[in-house]
C-alpha atoms as a PDB file:
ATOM      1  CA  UNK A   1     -53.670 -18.127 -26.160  1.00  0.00           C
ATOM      2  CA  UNK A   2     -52.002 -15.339 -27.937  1.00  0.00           C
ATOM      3  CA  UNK A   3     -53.976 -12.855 -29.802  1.00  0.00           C
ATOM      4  CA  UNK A   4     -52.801 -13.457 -33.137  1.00  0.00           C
ATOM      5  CA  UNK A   5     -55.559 -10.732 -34.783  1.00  0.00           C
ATOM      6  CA  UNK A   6     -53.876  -8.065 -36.858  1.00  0.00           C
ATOM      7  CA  UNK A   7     -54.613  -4.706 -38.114  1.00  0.00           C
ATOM      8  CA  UNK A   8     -53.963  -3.235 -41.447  1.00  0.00           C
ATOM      9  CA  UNK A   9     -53.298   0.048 -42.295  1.00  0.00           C
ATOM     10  CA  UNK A  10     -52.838   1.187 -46.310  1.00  0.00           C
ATOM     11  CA  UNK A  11     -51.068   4.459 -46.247  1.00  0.00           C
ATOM     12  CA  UNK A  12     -51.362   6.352 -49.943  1.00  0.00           C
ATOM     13  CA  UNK A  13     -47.317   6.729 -51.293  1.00  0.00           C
ATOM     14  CA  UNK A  14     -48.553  10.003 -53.326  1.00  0.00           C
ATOM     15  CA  UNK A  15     -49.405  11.082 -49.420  1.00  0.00           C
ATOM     16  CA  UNK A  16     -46.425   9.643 -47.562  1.00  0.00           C
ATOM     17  CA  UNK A  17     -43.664   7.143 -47.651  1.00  0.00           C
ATOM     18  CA  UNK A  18     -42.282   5.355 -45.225  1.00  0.00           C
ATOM     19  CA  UNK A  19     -38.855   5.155 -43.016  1.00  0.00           C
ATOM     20  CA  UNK A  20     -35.763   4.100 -44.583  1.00  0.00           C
ATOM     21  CA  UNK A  21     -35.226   0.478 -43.511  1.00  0.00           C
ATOM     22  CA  UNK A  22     -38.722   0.097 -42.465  1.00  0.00           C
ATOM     23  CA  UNK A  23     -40.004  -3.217 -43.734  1.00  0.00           C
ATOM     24  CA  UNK A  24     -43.518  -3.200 -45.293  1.00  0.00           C
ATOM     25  CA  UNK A  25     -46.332  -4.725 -47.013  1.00  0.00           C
ATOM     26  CA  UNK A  26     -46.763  -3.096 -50.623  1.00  0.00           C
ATOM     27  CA  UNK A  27     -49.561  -2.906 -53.292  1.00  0.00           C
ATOM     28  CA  UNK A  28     -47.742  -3.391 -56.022  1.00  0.00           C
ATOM     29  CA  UNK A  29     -49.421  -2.873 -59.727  1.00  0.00           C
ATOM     30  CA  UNK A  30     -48.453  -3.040 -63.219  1.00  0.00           C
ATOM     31  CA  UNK A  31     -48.982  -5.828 -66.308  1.00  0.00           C
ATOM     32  CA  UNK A  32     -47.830  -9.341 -66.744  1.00  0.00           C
ATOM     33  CA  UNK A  33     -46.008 -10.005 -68.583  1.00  0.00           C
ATOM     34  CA  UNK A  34     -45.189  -6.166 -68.447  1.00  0.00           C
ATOM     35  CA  UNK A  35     -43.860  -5.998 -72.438  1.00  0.00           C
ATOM     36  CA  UNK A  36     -44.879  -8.193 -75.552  1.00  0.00           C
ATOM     37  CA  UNK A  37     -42.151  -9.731 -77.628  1.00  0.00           C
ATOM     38  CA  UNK A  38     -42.374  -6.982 -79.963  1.00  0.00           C
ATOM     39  CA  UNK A  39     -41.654  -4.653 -77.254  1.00  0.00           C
ATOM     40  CA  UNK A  40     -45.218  -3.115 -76.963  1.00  0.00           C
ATOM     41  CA  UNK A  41     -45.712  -1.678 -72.835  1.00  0.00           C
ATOM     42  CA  UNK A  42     -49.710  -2.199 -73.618  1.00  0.00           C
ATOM     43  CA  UNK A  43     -49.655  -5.889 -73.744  1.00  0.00           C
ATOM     44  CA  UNK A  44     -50.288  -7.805 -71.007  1.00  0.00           C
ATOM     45  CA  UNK A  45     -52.953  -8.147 -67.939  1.00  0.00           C
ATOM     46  CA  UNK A  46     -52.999  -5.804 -65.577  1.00  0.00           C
ATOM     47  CA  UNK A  47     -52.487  -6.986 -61.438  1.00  0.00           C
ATOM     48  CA  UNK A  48     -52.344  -5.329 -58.417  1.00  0.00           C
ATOM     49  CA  UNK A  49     -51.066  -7.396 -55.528  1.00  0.00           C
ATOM     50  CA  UNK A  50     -49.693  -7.244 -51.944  1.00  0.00           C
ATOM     51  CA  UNK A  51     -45.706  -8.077 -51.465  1.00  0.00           C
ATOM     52  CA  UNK A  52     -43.142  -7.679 -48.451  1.00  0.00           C
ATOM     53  CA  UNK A  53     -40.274  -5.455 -48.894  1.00  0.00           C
ATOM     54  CA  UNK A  54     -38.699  -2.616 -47.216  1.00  0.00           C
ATOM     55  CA  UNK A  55     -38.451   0.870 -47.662  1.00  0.00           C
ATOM     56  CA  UNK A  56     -34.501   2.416 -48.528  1.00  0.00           C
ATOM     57  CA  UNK A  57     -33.810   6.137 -49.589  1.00  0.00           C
ATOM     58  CA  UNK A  58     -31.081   4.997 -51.149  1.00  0.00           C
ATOM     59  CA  UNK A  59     -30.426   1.539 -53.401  1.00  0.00           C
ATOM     60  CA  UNK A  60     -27.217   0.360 -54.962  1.00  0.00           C
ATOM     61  CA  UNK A  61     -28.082  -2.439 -57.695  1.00  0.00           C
ATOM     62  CA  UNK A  62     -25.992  -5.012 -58.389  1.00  0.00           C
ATOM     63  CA  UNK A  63     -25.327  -3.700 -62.098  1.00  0.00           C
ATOM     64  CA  UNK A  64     -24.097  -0.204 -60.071  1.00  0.00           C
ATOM     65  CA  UNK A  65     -27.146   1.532 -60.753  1.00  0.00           C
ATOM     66  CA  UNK A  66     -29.344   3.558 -57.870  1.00  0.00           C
ATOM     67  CA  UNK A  67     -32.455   4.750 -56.667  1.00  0.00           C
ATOM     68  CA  UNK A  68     -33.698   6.502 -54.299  1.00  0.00           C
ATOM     69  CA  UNK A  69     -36.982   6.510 -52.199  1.00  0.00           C
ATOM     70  CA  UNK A  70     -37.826   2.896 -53.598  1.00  0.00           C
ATOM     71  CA  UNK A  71     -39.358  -0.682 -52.520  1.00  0.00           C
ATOM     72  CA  UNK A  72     -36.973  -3.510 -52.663  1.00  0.00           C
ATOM     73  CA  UNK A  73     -37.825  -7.002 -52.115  1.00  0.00           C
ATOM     74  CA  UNK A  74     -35.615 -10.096 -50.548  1.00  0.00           C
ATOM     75  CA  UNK A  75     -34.399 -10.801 -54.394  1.00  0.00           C
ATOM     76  CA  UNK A  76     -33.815  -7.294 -54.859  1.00  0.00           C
ATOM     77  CA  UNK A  77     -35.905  -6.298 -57.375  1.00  0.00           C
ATOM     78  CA  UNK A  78     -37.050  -2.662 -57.031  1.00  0.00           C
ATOM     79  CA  UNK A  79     -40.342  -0.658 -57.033  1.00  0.00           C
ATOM     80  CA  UNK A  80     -40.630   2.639 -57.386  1.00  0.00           C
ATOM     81  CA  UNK A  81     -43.916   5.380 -56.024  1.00  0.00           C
ATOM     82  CA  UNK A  82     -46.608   4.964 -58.049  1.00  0.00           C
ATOM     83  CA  UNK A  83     -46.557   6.992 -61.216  1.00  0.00           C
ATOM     84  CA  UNK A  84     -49.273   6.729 -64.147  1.00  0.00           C
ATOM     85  CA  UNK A  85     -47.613   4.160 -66.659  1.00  0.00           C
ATOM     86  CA  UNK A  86     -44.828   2.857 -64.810  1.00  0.00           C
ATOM     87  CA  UNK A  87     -45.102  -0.551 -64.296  1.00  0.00           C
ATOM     88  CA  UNK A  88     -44.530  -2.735 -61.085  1.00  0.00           C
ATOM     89  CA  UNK A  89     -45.044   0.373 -58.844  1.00  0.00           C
ATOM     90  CA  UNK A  90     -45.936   1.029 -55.480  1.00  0.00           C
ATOM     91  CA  UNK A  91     -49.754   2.184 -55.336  1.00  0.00           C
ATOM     92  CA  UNK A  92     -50.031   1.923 -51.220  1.00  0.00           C
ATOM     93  CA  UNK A  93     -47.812   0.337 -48.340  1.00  0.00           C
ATOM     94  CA  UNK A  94     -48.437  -0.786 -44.798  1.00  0.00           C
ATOM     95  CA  UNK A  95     -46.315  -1.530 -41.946  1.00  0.00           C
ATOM     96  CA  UNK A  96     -45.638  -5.677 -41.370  1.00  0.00           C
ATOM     97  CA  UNK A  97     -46.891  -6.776 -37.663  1.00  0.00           C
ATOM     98  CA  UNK A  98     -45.159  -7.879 -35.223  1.00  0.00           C
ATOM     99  CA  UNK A  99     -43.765 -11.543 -34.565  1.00  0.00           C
ATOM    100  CA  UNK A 100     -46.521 -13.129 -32.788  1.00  0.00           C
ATOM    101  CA  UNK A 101     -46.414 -11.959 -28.820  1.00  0.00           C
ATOM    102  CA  UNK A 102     -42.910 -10.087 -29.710  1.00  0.00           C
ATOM    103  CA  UNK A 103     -42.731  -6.171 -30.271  1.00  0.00           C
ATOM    104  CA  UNK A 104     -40.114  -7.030 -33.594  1.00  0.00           C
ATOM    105  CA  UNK A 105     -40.040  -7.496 -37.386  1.00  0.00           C
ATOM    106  CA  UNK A 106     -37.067 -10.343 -36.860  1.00  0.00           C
ATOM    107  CA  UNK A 107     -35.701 -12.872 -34.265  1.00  0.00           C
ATOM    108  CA  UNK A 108     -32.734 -15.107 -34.465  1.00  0.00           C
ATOM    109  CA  UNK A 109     -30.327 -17.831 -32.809  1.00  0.00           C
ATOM    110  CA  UNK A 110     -31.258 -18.700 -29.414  1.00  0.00           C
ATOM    111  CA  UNK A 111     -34.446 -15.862 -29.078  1.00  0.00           C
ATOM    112  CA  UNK A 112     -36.276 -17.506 -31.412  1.00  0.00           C
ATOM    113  CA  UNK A 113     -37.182 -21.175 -29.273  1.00  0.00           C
ATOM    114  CA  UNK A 114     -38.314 -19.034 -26.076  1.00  0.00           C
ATOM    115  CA  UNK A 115     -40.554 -16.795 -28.521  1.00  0.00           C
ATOM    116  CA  UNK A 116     -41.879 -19.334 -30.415  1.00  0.00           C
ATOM    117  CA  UNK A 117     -42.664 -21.206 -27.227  1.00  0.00           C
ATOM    118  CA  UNK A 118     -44.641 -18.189 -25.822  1.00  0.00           C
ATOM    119  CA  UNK A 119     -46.431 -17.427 -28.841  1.00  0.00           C
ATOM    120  CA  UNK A 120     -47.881 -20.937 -28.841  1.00  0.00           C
ATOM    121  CA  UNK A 121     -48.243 -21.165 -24.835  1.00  0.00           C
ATOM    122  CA  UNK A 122     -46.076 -24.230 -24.324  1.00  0.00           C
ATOM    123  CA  UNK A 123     -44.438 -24.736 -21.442  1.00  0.00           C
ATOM    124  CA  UNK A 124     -40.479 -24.478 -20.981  1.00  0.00           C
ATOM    125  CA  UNK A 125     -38.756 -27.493 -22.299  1.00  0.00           C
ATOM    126  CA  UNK A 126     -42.734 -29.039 -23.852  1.00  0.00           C
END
């Protein structure tokens, strides 16, 4: 059977960030909804929860706006470094595993029946 057991480690962003292009696991906090109707930033409940994204030093927006050194997740939406105030930032991050028995973040087309096959110990062709 294939060990399937992984290990976490939260890095601090005010300590580190990391690679461009690496994806991650964030802890992402701020309030929902993040403004009241009547505009007010202190409305809302706070949260503080754990997303995928990766790590860019540079991010074009749709709507031709940038950032740099920022989260971004699969529907684009960005997250800055934690800063007091801001919401939906980046308090911690931590590197995504590994595809089960694989040493990669992504397989595709014909690698991914052999993998999935060895990651679940069937035989060829089962």
């Amino acid at each position: 059977m294939t060990d399937l057991g992984a290990r976490v480690t939260w890095v601090d962003v005010r300590e580190r960030l990391p690679e461009a292009g690496m994806p991650v696991a964030v802890a992402v906090t701020g309030r929902y909804p993040a403004r009241s109707e009547d505009g007010d930033p202190a409305q809302g409940e706070a949260f503080w929860l754990v997303r995928t994204m990766y790590f860019t030093d540079l991010h074009l927006s749709e709507d031709g706006g940038s950032h740099h050194d920022c989260f971004v997740d699969s529907d684009g939406v960005v997250s800055l470094p934690y800063a007091p105030g801001r919401d939906n930032s980046v308090t911690h991050w931590a590197g995504l595993p590994t595809l089960p028995g694989t040493e990669t973040h992504f397989l595709g087309g014909d690698e991914v029946g052999p993998a999935l096959r060895a990651a679940w110990d069937e035989p060829t062709g089962a």
